[in-house]
N, C-alpha and C. Protein backbone atom coordinates (compact mmCIF):
# COMPACT_ATOMS: atom_id res chain seq x y z
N UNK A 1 150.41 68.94 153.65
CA UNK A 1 150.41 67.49 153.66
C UNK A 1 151.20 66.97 152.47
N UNK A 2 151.89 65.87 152.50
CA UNK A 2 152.45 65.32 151.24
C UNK A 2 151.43 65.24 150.45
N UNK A 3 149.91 64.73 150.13
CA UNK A 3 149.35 65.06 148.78
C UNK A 3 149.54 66.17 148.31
N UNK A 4 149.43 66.99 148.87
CA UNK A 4 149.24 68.64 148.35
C UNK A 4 150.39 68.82 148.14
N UNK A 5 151.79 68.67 148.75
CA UNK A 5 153.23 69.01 148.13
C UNK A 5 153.47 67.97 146.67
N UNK A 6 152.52 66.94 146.44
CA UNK A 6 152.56 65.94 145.37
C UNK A 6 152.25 66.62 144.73
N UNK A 7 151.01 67.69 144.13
CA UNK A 7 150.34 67.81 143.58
C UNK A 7 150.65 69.43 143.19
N UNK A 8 151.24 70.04 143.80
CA UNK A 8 152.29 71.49 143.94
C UNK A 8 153.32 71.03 142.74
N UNK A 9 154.04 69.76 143.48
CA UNK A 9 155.30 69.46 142.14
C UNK A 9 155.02 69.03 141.01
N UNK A 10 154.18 68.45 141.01
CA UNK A 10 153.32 68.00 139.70
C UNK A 10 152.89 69.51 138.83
N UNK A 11 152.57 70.21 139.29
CA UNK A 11 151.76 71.14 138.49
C UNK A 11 152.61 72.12 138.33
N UNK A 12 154.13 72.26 139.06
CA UNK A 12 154.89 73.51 138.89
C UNK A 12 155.51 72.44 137.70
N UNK A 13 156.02 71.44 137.47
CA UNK A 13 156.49 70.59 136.05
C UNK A 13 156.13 70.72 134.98
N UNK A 14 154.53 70.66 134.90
CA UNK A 14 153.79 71.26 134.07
C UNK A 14 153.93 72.70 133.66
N UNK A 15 153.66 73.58 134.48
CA UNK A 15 154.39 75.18 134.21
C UNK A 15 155.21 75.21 133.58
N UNK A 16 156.49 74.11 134.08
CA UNK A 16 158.56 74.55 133.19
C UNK A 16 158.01 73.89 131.71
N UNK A 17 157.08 72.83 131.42
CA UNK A 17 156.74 71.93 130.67
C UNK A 17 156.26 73.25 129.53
N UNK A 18 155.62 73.58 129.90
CA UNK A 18 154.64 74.24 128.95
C UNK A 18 155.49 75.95 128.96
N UNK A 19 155.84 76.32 129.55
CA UNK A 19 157.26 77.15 128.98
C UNK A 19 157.55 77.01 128.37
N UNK A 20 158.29 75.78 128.28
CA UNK A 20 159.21 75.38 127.68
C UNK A 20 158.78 75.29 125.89
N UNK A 21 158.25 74.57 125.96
CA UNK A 21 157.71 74.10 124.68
C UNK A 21 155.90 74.82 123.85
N UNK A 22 156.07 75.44 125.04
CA UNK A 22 154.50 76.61 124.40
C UNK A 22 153.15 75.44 124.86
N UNK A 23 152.23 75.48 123.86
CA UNK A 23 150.82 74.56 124.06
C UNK A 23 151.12 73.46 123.96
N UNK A 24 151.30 72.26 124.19
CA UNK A 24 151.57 70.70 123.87
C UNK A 24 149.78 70.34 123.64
N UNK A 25 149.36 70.11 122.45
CA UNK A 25 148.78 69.19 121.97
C UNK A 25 148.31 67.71 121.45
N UNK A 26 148.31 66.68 122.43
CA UNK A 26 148.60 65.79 122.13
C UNK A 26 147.00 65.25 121.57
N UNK A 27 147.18 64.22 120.22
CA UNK A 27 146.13 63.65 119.71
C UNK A 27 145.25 62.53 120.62
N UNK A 28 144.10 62.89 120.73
CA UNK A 28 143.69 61.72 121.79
C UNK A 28 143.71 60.44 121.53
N UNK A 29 143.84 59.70 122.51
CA UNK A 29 144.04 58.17 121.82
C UNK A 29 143.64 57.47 123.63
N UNK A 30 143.16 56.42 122.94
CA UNK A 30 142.59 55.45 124.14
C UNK A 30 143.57 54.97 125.08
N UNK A 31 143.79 55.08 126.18
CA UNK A 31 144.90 54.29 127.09
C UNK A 31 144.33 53.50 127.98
N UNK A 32 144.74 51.82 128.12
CA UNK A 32 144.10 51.01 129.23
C UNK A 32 144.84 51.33 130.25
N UNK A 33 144.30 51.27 131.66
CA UNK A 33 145.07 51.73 132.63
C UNK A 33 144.28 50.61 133.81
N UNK A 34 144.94 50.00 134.73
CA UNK A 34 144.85 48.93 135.47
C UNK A 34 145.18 49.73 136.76
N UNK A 35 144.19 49.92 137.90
CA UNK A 35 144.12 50.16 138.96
C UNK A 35 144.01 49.13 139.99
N UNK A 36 145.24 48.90 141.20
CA UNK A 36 145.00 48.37 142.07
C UNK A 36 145.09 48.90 143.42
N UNK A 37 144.29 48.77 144.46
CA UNK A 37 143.89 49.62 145.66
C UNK A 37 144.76 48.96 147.10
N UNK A 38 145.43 49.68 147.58
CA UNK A 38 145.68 49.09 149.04
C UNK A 38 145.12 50.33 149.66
N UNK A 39 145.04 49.96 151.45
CA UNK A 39 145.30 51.64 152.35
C UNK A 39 145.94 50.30 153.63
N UNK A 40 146.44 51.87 154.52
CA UNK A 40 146.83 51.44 155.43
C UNK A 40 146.66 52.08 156.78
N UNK A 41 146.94 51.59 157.78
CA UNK A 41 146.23 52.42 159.30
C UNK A 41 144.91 52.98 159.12
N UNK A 42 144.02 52.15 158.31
CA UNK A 42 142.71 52.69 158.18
C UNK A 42 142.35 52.93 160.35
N UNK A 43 141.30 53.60 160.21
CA UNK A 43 140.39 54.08 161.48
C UNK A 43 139.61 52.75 161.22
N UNK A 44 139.96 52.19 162.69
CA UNK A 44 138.98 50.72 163.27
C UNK A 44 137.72 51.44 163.78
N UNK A 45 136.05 51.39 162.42
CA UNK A 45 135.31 51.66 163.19
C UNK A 45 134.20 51.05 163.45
N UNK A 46 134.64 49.64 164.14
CA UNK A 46 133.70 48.41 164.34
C UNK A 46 134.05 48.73 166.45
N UNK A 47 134.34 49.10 166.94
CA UNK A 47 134.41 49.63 168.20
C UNK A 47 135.46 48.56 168.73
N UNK A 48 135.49 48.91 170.22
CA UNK A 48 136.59 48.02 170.65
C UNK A 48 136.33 47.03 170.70
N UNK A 49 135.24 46.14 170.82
CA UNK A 49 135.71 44.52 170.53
C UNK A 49 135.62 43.68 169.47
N UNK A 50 136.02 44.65 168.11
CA UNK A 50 136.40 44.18 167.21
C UNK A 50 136.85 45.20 166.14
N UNK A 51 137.11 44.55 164.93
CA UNK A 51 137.90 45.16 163.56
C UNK A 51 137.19 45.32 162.52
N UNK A 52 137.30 46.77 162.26
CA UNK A 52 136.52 46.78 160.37
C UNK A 52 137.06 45.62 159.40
N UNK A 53 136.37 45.34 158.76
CA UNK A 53 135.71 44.81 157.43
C UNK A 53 136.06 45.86 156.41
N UNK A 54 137.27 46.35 155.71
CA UNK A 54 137.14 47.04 155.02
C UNK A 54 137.14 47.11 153.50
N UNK A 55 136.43 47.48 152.72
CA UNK A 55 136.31 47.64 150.93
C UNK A 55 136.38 49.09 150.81
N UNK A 56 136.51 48.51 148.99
CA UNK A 56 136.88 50.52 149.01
C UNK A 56 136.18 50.24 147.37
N UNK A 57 135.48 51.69 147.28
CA UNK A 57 134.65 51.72 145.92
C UNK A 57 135.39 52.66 144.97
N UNK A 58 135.52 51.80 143.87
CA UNK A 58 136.30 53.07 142.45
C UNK A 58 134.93 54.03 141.97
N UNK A 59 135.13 55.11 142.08
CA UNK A 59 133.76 56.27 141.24
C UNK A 59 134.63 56.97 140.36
N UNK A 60 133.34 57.45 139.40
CA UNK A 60 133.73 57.98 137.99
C UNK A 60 133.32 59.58 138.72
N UNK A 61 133.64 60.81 139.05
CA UNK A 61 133.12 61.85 139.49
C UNK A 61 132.57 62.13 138.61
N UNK A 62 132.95 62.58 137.34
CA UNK A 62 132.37 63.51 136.14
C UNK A 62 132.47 62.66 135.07
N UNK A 63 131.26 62.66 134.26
CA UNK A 63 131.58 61.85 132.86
C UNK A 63 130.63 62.87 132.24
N UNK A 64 130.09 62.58 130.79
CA UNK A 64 130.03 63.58 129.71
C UNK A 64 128.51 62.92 129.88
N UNK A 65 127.39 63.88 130.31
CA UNK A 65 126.03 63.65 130.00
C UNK A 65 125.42 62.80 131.02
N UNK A 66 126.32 62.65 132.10
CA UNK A 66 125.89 62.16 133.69
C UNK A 66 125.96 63.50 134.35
N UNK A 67 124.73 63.43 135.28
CA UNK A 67 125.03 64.22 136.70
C UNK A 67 125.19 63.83 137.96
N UNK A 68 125.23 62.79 138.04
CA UNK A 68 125.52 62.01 139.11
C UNK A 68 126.78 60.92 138.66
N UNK A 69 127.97 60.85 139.83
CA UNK A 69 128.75 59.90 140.01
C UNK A 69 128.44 58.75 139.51
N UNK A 70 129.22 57.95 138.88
CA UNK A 70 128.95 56.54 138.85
C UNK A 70 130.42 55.67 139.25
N UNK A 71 129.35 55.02 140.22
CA UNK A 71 130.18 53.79 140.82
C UNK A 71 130.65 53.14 139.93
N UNK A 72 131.93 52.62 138.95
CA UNK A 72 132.60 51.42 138.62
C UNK A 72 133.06 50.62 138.95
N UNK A 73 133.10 50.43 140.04
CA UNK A 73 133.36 49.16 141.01
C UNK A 73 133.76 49.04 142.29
N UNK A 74 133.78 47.66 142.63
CA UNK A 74 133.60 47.77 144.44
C UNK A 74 134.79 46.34 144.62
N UNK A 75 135.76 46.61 145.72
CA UNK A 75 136.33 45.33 146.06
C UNK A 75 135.93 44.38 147.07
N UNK A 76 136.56 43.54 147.00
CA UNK A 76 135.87 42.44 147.90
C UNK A 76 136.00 42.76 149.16
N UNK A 77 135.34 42.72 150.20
CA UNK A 77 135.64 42.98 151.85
C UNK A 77 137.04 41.93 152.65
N UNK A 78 137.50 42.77 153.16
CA UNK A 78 139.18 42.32 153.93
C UNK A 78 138.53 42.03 155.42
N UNK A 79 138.52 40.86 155.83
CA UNK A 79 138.12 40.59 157.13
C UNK A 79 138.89 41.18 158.39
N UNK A 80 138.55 42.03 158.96
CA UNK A 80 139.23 42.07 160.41
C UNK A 80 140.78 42.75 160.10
N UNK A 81 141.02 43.51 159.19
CA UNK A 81 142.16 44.17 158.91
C UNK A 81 142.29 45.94 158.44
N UNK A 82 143.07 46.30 158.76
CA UNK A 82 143.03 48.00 158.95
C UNK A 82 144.20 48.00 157.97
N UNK A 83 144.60 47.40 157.30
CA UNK A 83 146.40 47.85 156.05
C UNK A 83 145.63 46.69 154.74
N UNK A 84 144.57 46.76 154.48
CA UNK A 84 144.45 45.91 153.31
C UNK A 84 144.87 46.15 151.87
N UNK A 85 145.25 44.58 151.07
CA UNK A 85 145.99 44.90 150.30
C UNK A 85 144.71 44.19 149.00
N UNK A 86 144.11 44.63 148.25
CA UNK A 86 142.75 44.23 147.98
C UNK A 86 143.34 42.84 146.43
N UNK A 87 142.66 42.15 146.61
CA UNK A 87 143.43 41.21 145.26
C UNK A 87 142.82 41.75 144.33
N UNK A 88 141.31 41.91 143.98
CA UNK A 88 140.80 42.99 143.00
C UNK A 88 141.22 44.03 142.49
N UNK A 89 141.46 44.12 141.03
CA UNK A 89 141.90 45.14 140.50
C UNK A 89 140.95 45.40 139.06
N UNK A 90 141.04 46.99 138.87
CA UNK A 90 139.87 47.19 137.46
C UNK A 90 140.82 48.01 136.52
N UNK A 91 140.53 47.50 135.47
CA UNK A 91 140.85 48.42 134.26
C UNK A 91 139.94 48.67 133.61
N UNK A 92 139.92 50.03 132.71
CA UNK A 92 139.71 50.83 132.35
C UNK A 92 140.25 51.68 131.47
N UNK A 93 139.52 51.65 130.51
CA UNK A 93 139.97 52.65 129.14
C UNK A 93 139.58 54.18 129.10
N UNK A 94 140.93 55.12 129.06
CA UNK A 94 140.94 55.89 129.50
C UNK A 94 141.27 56.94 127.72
N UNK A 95 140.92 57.98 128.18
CA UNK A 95 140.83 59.24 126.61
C UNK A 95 141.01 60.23 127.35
């Protein structure tokens, strides 16, 4: 699938990367990072005489001293549309 060939080239870069230049150590430092969500040709699964309602939830999988996921946020519901383009967006400070 193209994720997985994304994620193949990504990580063979990393390989020539770190060849190249041995361990790269970089000092940690806080980065804000602003996420915004579309999808598209979602699966209509409100049946045939009508259209999903669709939202989409941001989760944290792993954090330090949680064992369970945590939800960070949820977008607003897209009426009757399968390609939504969500106006909600979250940032987040990232280490």
């Amino acid at each position: 699938t193209l994720q997985r060939e994304y994620r193949e080239s990504i990580y063979s870069r990393v390989q020539r990367i770190r060849r190249h230049f041995g361990r790269i150590h970089f000092p940690q430092k806080m980065v804000t990072v602003k996420l915004s969500l579309h999808a598209e040709k979602l699966k209509n699964t409100s049946g045939i005489f009508g259209v999903s309602d669709p939202f989409a939830t941001v989760t944290l999988l792993s954090h330090p001293g949680r064992d369970r996921p945590l939800e960070l946020g949820r977008t607003e519901v897209i009426q009757n549309n399968l390609s939504p383009d969500w106006v909600e967006s979250f940032v987040f400070d990232y280490e």
